[in-house]
N, C-alpha and C. Protein backbone atom coordinates (compact mmCIF):
# COMPACT_ATOMS: atom_id res chain seq x y z
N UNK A 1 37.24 19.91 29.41
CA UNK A 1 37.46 20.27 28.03
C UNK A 1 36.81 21.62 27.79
N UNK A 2 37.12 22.43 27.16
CA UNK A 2 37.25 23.92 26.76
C UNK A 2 36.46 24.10 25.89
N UNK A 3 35.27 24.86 25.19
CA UNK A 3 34.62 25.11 24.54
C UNK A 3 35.05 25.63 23.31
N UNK A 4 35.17 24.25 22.04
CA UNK A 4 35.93 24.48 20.86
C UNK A 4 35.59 25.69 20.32
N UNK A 5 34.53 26.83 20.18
CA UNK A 5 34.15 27.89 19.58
C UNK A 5 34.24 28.80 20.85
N UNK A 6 35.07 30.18 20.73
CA UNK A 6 35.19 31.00 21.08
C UNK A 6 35.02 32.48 20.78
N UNK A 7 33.70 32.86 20.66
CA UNK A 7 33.69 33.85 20.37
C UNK A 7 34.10 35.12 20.53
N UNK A 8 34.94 36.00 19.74
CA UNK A 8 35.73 36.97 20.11
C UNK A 8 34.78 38.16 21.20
N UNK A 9 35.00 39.10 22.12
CA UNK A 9 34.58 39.77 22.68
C UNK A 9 34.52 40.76 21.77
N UNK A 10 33.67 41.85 21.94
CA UNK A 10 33.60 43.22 21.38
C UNK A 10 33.44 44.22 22.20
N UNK A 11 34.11 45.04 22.43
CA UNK A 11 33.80 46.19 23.57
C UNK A 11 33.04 47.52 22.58
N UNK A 12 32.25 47.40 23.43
CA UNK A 12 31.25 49.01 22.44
C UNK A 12 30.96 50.13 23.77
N UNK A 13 30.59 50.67 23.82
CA UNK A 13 30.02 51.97 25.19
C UNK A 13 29.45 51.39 26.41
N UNK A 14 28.73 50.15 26.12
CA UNK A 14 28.55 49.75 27.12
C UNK A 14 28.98 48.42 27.58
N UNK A 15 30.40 48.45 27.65
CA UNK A 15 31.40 47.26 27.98
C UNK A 15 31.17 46.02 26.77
N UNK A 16 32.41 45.37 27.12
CA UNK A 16 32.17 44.17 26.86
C UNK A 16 31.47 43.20 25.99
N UNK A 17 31.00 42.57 25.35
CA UNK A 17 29.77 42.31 24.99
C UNK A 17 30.57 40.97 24.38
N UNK A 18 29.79 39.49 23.96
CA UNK A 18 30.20 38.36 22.98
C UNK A 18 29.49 38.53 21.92
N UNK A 19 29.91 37.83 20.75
CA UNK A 19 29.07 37.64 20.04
C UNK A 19 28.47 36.92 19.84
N UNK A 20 27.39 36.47 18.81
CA UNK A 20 26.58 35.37 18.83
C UNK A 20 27.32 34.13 18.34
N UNK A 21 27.19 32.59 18.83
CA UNK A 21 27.69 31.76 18.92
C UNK A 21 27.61 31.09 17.27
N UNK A 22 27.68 29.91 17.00
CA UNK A 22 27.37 29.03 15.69
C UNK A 22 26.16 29.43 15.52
N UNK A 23 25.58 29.35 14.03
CA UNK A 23 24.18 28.88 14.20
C UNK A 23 23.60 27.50 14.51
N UNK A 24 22.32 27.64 14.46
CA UNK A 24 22.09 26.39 15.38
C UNK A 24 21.92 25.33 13.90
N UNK A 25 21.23 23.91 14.18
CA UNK A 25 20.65 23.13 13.34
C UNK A 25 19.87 23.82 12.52
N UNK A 26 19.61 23.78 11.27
CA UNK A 26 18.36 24.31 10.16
C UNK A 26 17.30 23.77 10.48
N UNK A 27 16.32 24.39 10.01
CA UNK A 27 14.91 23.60 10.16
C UNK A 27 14.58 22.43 9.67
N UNK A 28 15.09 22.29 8.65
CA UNK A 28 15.04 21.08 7.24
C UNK A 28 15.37 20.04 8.41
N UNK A 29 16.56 20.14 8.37
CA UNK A 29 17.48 18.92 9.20
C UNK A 29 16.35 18.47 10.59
N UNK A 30 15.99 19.56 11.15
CA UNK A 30 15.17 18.94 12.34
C UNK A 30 13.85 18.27 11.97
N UNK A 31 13.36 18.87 10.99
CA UNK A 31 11.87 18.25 10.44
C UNK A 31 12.48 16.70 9.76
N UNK A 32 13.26 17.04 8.87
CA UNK A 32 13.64 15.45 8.71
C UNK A 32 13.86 14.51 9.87
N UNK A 33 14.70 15.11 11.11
CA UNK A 33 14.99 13.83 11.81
C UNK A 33 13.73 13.36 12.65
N UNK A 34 12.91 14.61 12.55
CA UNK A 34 11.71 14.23 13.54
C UNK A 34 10.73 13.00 12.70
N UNK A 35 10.83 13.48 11.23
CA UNK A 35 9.95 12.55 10.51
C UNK A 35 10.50 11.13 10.40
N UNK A 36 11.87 10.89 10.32
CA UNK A 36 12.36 9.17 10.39
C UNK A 36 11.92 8.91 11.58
N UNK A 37 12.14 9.77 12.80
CA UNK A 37 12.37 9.20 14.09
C UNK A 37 11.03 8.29 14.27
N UNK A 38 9.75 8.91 13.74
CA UNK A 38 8.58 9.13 13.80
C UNK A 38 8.28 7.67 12.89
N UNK A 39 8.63 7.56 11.37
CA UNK A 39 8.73 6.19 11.33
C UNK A 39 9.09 5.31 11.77
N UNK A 40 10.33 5.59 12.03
CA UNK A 40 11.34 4.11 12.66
C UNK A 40 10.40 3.51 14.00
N UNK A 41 9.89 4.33 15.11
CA UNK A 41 9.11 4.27 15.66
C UNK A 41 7.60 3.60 14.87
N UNK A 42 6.75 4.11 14.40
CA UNK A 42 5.95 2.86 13.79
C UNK A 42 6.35 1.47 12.93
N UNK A 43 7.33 1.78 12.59
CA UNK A 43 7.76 0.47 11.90
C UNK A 43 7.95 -0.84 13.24
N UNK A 44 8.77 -0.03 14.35
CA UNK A 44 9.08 -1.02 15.13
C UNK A 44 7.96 -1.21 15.93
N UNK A 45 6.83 -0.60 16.10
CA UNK A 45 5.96 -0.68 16.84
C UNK A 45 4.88 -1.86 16.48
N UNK A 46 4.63 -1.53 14.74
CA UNK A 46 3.97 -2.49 14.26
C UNK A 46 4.68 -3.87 14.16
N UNK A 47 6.08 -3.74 13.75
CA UNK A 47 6.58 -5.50 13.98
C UNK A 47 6.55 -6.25 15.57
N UNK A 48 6.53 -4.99 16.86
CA UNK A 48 6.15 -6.02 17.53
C UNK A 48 4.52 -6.10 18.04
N UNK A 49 4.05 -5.09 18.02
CA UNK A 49 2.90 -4.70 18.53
C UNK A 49 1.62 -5.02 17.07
N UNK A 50 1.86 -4.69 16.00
CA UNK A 50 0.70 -5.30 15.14
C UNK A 50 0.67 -5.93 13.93
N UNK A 51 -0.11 -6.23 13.12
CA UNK A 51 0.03 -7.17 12.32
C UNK A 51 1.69 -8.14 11.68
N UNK A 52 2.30 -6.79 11.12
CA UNK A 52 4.06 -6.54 10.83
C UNK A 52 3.61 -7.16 9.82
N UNK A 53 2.77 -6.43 8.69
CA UNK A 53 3.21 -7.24 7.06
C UNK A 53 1.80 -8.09 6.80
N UNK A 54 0.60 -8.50 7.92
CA UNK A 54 -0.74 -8.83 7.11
C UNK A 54 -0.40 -10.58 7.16
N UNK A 55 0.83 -10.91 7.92
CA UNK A 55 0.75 -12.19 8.23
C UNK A 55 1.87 -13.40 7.20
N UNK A 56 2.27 -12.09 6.40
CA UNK A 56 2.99 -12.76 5.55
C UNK A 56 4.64 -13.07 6.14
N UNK A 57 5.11 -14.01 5.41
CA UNK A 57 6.59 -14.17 6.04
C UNK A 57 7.21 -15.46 5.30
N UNK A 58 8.95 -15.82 5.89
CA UNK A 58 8.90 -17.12 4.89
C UNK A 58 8.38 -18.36 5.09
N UNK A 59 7.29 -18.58 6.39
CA UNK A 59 6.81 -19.86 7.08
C UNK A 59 5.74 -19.84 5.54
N UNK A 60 5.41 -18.91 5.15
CA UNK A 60 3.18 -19.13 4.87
C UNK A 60 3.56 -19.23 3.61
N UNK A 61 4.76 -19.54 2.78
CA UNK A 61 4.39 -20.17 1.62
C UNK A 61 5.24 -21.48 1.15
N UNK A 62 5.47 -21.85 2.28
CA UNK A 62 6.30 -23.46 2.23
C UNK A 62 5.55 -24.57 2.30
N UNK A 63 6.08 -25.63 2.62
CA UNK A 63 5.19 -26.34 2.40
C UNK A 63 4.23 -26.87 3.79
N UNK A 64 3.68 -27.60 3.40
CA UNK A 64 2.60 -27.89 4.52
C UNK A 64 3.44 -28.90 5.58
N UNK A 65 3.34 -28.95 6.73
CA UNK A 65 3.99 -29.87 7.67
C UNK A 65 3.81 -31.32 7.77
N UNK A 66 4.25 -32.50 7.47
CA UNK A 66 3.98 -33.77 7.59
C UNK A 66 3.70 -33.74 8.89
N UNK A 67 2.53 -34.68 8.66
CA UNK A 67 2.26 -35.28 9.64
C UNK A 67 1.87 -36.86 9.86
N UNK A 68 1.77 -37.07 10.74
CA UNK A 68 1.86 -38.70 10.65
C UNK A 68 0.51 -39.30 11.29
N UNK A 69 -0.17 -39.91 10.77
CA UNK A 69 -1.05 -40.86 10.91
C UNK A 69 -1.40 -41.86 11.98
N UNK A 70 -1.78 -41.70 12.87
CA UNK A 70 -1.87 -43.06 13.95
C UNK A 70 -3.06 -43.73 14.01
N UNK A 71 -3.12 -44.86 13.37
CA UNK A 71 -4.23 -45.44 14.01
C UNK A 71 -4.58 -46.40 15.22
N UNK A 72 -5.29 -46.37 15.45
CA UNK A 72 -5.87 -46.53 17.10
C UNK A 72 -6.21 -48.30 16.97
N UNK A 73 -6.00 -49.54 17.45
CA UNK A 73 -6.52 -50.71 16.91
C UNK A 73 -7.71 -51.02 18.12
N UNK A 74 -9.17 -50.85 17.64
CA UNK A 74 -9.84 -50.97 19.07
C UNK A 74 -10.63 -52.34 19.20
């Protein structure tokens, strides 16, 4: 596949020459993606690696687990 941007040639005195290509990404755009990347990364780090939330979730406010009673006849 062929390189969709083609920049026209320019001949000046000393041959030949291209011109400069697209510009590149803005700065904005790269500082933003670096900063999600940068969360998304602690977010996932802490859900598996630490606390993820201080322990909370939908188990810790239901109810308590039955349990059953055995007594022993000795």
């Amino acid at each position: 596949m062929t390189d969709p941007y083609q920049a026209p040639e320019v001949t000046d005195a000393t041959g030949p020459t291209q011109l400069p290509g697209p510009p590149g990404m803005p700065r904005w755009v790269k500082i933003t993606l670096v900063v999600v990347g940068v969360l998304a990364l602690v977010l996932i780090g802490t859900a598996f690696f630490g606390n993820g939330g201080g322990g909370h979730g939908p188990g810790m406010h239901g109810a308590l687990p039955q349990t059953t009673l055995v007594s022993a006849a000795w």
